[in-house]
PDB file of N, CA and C in Angstrom:
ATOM      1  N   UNK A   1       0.795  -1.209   0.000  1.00  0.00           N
ATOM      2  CA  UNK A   1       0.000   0.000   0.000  1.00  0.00           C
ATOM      3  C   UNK A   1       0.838   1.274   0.000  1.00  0.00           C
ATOM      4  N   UNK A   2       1.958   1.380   0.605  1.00  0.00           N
ATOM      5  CA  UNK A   2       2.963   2.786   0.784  1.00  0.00           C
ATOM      6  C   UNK A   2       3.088   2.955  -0.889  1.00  0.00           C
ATOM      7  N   UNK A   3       3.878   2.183  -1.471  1.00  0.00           N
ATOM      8  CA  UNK A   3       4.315   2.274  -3.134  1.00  0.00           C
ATOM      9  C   UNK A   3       2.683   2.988  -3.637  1.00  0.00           C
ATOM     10  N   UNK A   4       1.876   3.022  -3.235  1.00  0.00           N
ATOM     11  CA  UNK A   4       0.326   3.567  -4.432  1.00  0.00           C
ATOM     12  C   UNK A   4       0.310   4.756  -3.962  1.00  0.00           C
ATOM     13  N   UNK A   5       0.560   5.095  -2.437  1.00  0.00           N
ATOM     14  CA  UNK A   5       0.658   6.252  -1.634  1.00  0.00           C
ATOM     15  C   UNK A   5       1.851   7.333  -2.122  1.00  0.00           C
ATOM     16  N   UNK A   6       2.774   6.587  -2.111  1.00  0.00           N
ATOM     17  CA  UNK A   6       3.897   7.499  -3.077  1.00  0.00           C
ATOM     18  C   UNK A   6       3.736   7.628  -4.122  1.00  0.00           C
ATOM     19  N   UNK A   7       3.732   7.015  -4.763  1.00  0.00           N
ATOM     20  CA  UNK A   7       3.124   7.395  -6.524  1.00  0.00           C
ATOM     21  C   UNK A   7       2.344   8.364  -6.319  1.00  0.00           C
ATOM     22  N   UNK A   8       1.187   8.960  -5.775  1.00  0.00           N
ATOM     23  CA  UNK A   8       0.483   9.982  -5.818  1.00  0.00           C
ATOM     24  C   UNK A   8       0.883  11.217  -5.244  1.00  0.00           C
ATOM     25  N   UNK A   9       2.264  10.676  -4.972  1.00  0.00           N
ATOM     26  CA  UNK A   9       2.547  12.352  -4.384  1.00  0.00           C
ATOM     27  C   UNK A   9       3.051  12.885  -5.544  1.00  0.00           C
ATOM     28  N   UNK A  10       3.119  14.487  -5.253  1.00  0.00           N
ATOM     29  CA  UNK A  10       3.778  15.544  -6.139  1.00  0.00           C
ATOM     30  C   UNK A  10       5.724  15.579  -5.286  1.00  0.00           C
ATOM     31  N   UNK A  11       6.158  15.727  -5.900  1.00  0.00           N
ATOM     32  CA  UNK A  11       7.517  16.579  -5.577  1.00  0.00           C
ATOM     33  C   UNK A  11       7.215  17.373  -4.341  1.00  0.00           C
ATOM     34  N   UNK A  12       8.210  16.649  -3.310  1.00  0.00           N
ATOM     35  CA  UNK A  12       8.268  17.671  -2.391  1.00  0.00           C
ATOM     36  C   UNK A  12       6.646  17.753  -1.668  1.00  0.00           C
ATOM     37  N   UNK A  13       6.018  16.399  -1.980  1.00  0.00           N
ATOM     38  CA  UNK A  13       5.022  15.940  -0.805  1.00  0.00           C
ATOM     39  C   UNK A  13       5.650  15.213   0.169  1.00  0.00           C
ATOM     40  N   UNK A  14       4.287  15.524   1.313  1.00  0.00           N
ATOM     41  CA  UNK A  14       4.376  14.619   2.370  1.00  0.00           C
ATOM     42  C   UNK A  14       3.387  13.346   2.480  1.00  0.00           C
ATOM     43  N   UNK A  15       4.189  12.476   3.029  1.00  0.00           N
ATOM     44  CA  UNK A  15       3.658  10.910   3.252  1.00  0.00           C
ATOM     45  C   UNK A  15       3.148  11.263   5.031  1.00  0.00           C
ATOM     46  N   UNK A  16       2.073  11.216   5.338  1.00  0.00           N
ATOM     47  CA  UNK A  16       1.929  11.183   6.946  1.00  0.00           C
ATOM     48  C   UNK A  16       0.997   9.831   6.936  1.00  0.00           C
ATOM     49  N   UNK A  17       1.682   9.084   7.980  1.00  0.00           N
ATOM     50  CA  UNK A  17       1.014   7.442   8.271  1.00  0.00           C
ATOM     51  C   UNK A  17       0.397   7.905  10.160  1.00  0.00           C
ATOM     52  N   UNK A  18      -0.394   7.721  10.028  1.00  0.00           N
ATOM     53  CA  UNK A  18      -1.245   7.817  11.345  1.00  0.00           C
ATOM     54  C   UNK A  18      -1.513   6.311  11.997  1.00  0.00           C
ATOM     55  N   UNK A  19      -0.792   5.884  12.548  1.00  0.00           N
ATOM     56  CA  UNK A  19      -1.578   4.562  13.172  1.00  0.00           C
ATOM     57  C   UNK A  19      -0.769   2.878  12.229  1.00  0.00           C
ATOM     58  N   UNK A  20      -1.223   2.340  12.964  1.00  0.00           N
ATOM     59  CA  UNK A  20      -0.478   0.829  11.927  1.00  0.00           C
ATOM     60  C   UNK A  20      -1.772  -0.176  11.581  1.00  0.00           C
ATOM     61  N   UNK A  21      -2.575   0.080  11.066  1.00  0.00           N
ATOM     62  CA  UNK A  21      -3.613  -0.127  10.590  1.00  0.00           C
ATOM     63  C   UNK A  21      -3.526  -1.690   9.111  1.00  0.00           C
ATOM     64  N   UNK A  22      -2.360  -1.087   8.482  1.00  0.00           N
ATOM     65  CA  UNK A  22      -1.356  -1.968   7.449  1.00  0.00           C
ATOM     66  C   UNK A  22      -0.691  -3.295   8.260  1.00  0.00           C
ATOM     67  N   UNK A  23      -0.567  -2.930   9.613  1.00  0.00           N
ATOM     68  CA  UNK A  23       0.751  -3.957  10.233  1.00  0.00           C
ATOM     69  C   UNK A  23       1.678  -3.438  10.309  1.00  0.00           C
ATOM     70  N   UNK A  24       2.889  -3.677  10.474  1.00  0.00           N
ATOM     71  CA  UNK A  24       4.061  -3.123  11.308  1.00  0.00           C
ATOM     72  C   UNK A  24       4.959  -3.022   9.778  1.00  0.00           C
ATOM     73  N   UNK A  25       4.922  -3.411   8.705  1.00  0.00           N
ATOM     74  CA  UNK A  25       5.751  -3.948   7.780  1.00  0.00           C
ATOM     75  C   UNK A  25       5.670  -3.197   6.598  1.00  0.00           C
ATOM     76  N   UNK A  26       6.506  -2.629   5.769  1.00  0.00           N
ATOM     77  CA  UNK A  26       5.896  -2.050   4.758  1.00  0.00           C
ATOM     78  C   UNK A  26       7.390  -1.716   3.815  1.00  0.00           C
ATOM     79  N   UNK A  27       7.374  -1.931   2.468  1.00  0.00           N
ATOM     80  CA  UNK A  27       8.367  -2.313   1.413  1.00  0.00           C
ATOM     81  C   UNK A  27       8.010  -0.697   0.720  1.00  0.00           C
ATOM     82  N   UNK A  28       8.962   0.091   1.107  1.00  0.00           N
ATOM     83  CA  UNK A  28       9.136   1.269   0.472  1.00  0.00           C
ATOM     84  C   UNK A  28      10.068   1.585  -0.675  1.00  0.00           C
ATOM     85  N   UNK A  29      10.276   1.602  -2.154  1.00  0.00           N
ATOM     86  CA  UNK A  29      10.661   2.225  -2.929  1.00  0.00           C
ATOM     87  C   UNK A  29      11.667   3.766  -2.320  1.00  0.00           C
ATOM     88  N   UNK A  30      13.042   3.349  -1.641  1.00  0.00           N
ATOM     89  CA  UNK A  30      13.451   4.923  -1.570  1.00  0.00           C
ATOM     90  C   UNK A  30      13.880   4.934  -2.338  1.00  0.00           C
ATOM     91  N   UNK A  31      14.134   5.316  -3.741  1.00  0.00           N
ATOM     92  CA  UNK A  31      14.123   5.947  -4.754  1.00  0.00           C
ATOM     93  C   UNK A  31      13.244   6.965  -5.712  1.00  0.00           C
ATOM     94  N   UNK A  32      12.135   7.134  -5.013  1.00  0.00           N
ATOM     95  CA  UNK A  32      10.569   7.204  -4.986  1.00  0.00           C
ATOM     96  C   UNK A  32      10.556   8.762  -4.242  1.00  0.00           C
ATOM     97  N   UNK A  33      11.369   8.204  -3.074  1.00  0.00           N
ATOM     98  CA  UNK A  33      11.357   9.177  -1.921  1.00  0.00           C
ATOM     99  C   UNK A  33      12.644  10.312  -2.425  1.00  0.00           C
ATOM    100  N   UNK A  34      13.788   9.439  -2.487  1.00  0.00           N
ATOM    101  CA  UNK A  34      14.773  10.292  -2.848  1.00  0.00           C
ATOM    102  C   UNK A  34      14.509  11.452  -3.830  1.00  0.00           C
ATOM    103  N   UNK A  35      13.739  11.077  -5.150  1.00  0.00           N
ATOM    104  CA  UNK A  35      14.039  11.464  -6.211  1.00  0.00           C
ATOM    105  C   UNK A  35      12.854  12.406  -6.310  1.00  0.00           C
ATOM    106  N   UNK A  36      12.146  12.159  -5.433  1.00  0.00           N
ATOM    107  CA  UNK A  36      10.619  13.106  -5.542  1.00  0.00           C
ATOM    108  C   UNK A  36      10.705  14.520  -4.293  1.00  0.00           C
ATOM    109  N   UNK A  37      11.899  14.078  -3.451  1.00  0.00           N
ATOM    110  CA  UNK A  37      11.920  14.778  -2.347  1.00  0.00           C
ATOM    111  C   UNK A  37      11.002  14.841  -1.018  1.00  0.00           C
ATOM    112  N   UNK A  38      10.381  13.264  -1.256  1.00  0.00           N
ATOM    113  CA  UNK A  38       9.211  13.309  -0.645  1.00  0.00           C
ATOM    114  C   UNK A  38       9.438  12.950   1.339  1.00  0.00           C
ATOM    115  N   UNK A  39       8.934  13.856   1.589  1.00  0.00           N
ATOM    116  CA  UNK A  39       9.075  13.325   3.377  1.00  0.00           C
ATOM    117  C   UNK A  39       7.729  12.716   4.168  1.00  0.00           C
ATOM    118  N   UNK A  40       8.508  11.828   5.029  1.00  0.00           N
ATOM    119  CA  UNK A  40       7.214  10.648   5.446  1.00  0.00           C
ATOM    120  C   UNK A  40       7.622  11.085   6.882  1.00  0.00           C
ATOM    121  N   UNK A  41       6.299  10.917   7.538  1.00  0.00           N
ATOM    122  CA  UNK A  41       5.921  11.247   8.745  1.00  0.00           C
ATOM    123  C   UNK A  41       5.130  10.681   9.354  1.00  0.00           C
ATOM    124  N   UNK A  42       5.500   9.986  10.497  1.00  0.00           N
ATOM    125  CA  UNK A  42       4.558   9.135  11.310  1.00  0.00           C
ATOM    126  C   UNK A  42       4.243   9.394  12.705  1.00  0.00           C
ATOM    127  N   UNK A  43       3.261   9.394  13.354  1.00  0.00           N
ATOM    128  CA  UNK A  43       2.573   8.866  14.900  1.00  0.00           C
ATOM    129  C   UNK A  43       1.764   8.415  14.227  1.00  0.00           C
ATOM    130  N   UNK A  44       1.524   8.251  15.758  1.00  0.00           N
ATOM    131  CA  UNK A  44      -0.472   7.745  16.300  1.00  0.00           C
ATOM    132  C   UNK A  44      -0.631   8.377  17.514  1.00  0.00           C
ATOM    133  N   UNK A  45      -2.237   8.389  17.469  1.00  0.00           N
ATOM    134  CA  UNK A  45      -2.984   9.118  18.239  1.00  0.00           C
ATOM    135  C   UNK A  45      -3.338   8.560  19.905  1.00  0.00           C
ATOM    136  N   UNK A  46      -3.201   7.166  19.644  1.00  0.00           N
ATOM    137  CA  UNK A  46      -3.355   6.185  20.760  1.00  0.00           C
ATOM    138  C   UNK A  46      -2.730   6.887  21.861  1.00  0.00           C
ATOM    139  N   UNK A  47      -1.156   7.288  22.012  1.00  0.00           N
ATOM    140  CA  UNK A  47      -0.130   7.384  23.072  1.00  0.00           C
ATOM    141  C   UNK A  47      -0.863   9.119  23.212  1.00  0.00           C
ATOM    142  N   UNK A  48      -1.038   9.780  22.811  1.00  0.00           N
ATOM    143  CA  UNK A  48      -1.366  11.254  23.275  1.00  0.00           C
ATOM    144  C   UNK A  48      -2.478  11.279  24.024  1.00  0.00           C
ATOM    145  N   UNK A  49      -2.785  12.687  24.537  1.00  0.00           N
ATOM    146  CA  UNK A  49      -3.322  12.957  25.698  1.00  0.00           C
ATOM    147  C   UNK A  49      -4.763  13.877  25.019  1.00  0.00           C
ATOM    148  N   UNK A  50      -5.951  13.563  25.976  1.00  0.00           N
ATOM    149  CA  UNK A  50      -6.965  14.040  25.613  1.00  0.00           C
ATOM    150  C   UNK A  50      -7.009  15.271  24.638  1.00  0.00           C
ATOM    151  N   UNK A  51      -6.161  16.050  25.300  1.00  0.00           N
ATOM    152  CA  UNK A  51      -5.950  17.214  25.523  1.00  0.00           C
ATOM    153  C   UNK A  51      -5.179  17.228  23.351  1.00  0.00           C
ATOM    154  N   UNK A  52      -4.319  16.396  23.701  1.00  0.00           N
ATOM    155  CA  UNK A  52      -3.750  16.936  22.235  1.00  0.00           C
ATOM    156  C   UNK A  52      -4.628  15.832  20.973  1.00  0.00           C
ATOM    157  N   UNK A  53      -5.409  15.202  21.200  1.00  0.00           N
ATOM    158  CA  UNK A  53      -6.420  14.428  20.419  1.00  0.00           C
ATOM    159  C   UNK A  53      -7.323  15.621  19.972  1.00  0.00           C
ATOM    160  N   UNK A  54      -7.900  16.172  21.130  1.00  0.00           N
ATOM    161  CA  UNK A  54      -8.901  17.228  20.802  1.00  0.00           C
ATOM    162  C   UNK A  54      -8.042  18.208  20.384  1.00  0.00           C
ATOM    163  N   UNK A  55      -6.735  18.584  20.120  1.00  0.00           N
ATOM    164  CA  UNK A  55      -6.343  19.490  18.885  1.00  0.00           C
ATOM    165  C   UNK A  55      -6.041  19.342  17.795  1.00  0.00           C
ATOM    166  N   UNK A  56      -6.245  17.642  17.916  1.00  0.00           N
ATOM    167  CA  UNK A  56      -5.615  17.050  16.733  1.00  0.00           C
ATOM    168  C   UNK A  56      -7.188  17.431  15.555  1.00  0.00           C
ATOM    169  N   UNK A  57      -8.259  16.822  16.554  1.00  0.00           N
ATOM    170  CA  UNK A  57      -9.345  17.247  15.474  1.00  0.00           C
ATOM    171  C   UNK A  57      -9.865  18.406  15.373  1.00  0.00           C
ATOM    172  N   UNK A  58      -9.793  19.464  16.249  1.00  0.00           N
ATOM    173  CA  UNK A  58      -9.568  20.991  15.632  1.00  0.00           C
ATOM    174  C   UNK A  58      -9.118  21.273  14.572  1.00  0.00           C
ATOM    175  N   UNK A  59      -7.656  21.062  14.071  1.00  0.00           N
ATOM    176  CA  UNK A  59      -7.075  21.343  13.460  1.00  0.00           C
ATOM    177  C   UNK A  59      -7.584  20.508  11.869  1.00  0.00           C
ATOM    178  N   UNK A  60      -8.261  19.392  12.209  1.00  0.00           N
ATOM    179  CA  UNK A  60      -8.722  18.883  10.701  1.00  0.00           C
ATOM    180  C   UNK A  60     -10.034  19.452  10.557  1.00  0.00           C
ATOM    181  N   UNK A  61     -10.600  19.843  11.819  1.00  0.00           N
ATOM    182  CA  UNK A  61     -12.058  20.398  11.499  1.00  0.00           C
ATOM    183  C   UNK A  61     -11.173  22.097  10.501  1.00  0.00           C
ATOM    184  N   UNK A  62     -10.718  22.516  10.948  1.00  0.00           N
ATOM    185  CA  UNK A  62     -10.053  24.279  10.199  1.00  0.00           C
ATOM    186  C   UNK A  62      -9.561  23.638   8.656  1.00  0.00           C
ATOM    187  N   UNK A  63      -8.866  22.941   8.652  1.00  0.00           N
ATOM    188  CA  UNK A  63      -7.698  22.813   7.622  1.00  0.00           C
ATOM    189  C   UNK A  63      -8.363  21.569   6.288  1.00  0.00           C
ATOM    190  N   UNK A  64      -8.760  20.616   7.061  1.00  0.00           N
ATOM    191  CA  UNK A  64      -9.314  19.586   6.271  1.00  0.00           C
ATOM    192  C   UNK A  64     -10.373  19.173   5.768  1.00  0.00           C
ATOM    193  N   UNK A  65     -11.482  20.317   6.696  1.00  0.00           N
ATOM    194  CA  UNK A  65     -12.614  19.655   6.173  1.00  0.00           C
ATOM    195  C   UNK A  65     -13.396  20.558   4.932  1.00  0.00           C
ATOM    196  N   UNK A  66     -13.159  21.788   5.252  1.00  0.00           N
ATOM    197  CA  UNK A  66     -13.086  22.627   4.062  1.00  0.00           C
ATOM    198  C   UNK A  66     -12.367  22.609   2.929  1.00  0.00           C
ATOM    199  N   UNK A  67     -11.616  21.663   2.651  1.00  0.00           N
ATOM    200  CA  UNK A  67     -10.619  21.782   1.488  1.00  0.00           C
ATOM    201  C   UNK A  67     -11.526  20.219   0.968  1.00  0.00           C
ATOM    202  N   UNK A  68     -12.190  19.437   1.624  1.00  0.00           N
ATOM    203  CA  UNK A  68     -12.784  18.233   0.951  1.00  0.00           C
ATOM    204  C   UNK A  68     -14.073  18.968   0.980  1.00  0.00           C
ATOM    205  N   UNK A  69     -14.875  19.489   1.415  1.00  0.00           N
ATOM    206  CA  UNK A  69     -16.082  20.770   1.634  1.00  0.00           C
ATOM    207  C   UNK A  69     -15.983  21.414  -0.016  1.00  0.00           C
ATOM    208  N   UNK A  70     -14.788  22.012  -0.319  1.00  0.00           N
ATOM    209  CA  UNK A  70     -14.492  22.862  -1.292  1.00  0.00           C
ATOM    210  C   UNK A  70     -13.881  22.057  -2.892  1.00  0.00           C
ATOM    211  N   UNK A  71     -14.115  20.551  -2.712  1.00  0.00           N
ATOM    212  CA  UNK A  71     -13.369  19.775  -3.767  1.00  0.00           C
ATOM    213  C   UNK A  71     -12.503  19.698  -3.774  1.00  0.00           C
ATOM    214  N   UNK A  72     -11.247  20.563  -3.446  1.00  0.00           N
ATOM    215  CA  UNK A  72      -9.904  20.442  -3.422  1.00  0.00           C
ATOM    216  C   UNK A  72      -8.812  19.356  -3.224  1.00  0.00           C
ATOM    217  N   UNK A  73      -9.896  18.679  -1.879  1.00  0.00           N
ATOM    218  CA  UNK A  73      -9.195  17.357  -1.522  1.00  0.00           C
ATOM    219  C   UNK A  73     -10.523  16.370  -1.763  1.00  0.00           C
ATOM    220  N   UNK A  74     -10.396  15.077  -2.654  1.00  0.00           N
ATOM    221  CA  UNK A  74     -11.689  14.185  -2.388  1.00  0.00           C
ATOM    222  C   UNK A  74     -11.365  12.977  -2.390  1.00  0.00           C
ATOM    223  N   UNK A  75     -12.622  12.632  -1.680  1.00  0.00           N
ATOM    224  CA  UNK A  75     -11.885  11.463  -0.749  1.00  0.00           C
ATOM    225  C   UNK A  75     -12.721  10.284  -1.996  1.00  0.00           C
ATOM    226  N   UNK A  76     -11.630   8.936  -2.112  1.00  0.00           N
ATOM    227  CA  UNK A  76     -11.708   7.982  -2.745  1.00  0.00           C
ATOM    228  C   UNK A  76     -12.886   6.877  -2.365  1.00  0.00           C
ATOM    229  N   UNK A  77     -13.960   6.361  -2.217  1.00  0.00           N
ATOM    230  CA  UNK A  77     -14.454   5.342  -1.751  1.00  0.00           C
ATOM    231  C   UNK A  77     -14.885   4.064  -2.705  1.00  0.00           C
ATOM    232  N   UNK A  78     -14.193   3.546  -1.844  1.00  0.00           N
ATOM    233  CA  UNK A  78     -14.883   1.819  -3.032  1.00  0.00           C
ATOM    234  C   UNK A  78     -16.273   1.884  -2.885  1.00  0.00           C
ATOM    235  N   UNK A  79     -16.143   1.619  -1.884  1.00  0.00           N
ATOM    236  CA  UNK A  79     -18.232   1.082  -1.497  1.00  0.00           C
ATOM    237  C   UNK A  79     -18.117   1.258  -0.297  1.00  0.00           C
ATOM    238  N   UNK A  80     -19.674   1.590  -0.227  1.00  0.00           N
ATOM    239  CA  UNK A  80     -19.998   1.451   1.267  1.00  0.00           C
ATOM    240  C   UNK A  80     -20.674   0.420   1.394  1.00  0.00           C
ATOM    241  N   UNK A  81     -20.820  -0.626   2.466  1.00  0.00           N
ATOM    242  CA  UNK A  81     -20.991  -1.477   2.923  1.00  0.00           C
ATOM    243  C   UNK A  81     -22.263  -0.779   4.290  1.00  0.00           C
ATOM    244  N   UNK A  82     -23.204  -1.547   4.047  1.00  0.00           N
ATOM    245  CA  UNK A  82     -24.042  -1.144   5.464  1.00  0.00           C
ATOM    246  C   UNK A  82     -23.926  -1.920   6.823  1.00  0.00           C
ATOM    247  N   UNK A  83     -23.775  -1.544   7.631  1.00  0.00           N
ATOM    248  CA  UNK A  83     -22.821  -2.056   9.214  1.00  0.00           C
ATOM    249  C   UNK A  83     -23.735  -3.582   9.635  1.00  0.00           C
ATOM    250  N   UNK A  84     -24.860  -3.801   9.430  1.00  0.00           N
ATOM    251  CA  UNK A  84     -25.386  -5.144   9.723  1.00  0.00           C
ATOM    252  C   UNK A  84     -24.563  -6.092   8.718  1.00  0.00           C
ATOM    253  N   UNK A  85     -23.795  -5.458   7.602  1.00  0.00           N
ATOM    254  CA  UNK A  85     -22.976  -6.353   7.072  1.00  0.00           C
ATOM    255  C   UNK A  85     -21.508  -5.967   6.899  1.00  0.00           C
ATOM    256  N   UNK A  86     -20.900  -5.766   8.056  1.00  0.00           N
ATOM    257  CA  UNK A  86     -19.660  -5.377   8.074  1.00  0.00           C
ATOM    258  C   UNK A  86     -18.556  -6.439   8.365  1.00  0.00           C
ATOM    259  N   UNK A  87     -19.638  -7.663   8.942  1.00  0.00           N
ATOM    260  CA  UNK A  87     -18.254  -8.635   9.118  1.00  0.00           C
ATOM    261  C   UNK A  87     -18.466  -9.002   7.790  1.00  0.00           C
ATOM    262  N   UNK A  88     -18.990  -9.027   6.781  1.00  0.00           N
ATOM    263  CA  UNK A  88     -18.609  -9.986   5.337  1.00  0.00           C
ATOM    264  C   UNK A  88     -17.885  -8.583   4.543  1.00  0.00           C
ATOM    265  N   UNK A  89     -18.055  -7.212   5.150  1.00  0.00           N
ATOM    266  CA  UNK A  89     -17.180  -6.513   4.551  1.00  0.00           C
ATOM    267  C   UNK A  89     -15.784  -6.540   4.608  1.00  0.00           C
ATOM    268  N   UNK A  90     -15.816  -7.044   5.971  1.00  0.00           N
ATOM    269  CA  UNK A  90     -13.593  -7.118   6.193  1.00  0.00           C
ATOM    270  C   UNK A  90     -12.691  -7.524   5.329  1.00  0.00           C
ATOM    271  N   UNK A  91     -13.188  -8.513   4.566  1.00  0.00           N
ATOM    272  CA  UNK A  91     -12.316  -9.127   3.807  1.00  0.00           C
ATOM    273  C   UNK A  91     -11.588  -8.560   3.021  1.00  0.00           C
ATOM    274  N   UNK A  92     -12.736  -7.662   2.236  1.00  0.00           N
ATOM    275  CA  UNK A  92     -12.573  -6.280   1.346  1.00  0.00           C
ATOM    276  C   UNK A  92     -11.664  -5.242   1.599  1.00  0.00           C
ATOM    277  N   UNK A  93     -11.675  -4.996   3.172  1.00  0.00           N
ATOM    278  CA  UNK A  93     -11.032  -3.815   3.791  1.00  0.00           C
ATOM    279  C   UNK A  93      -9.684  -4.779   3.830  1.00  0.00           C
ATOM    280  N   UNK A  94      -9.068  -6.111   4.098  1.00  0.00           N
ATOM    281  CA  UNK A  94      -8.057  -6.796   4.221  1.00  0.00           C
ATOM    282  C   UNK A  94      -7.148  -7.254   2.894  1.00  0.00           C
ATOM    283  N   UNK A  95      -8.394  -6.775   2.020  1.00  0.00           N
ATOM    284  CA  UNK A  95      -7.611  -7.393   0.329  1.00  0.00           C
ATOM    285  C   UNK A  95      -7.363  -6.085  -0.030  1.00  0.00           C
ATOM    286  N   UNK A  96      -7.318  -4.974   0.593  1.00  0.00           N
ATOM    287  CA  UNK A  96      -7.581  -3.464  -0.614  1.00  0.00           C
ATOM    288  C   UNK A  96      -6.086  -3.592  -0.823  1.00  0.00           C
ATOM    289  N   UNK A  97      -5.161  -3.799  -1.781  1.00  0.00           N
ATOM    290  CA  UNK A  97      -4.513  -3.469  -2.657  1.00  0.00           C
ATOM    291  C   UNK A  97      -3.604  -1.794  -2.592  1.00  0.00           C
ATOM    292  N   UNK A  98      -4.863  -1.255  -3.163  1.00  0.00           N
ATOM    293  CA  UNK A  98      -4.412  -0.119  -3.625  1.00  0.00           C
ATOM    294  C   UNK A  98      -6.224   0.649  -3.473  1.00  0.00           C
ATOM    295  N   UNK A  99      -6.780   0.190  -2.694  1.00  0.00           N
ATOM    296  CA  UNK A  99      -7.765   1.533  -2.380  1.00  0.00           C
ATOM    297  C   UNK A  99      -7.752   1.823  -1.082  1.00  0.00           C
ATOM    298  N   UNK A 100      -8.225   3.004  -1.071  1.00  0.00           N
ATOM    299  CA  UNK A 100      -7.590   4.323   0.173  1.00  0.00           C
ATOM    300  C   UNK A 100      -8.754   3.391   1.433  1.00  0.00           C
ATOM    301  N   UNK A 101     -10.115   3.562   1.478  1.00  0.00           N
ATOM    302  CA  UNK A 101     -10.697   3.332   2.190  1.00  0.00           C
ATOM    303  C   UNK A 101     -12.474   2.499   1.765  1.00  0.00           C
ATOM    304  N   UNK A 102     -12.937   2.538   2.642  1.00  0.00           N
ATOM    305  CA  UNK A 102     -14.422   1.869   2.587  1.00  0.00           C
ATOM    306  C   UNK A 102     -14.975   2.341   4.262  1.00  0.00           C
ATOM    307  N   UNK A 103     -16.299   2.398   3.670  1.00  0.00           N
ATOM    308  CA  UNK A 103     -17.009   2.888   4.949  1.00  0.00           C
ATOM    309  C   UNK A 103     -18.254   1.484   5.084  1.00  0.00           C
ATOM    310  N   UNK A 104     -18.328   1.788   6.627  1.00  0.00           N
ATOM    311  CA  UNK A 104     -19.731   1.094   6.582  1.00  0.00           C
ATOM    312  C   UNK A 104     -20.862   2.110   7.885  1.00  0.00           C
ATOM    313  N   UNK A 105     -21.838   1.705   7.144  1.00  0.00           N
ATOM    314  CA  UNK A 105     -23.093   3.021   7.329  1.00  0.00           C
ATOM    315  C   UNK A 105     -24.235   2.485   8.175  1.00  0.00           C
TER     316      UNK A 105
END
C-alpha cells in the first residue's frame, strides 16, 4: 500500500502514516522518496493525551474539512458497505490493494 501512496505524491510531498492499521511492515521504494523529495511522517494518536487528540481534530475540522467541503481534496471510496454487514465486509477492507478506504453506514 505505501508504493500507491507514493506514486500519488507531487515533488516535495508529504507521506503522513497515522496509526499501523497496514501492520508493522511495509516495502518502500526509496528511490521514490529520494528522487521526488518526498518526506514521510509518522505517529499515532493512541499514546497522546486528551488534551492533544482534541487538537488534533480541531485542526482537521479548520484545515481539512473545508478543502474536501471545497473539492480540493476528495476522498476515494470503493463502497460502502451497510454495518449489519460489516463482518462480510472485512475481507474487502483486508484485500484493498491499492484503495484508500471503505465505509460502513
Amino acid at each position: 500500500m505505501p508504493g500507491a501512496h507514493l506514486r500519488s505524491l507531487a515533488a516535495d510531498g508529504r507521506l503522513v502514516v497515522i496509526g499501523l492499521q497496514d501492520g508493522l511492515d511495509a516495502r518502500l521504494n526509496l528511490a521514490e522518496i529520494v528522487f521526488k523529495r518526498v518526506s514521510v511522517h509518522g505517529t499515532t494518536l493512541r499514546t497522546r493525551s486528551k488534551e492533544q487528540k482534541a487538537a488534533f481534530v480541531a485542526e482537521v475540522q479548520e484545515h481539512v474539512w473545508p478543502m474536501i467541503g471545497s473539492g480540493a481534496v476528495r476522498l476515494v471510496i470503493d463502497r460502502a458497505v451497510p454495518l449489519a454487514e460489516a463482518a462480510e465486509g472485512h475481507p474487502l477492507m483486508e484485500a484493498a490493494a491499492a484503495t484508500p478506504a471503505r465505509f460502513c453506514w
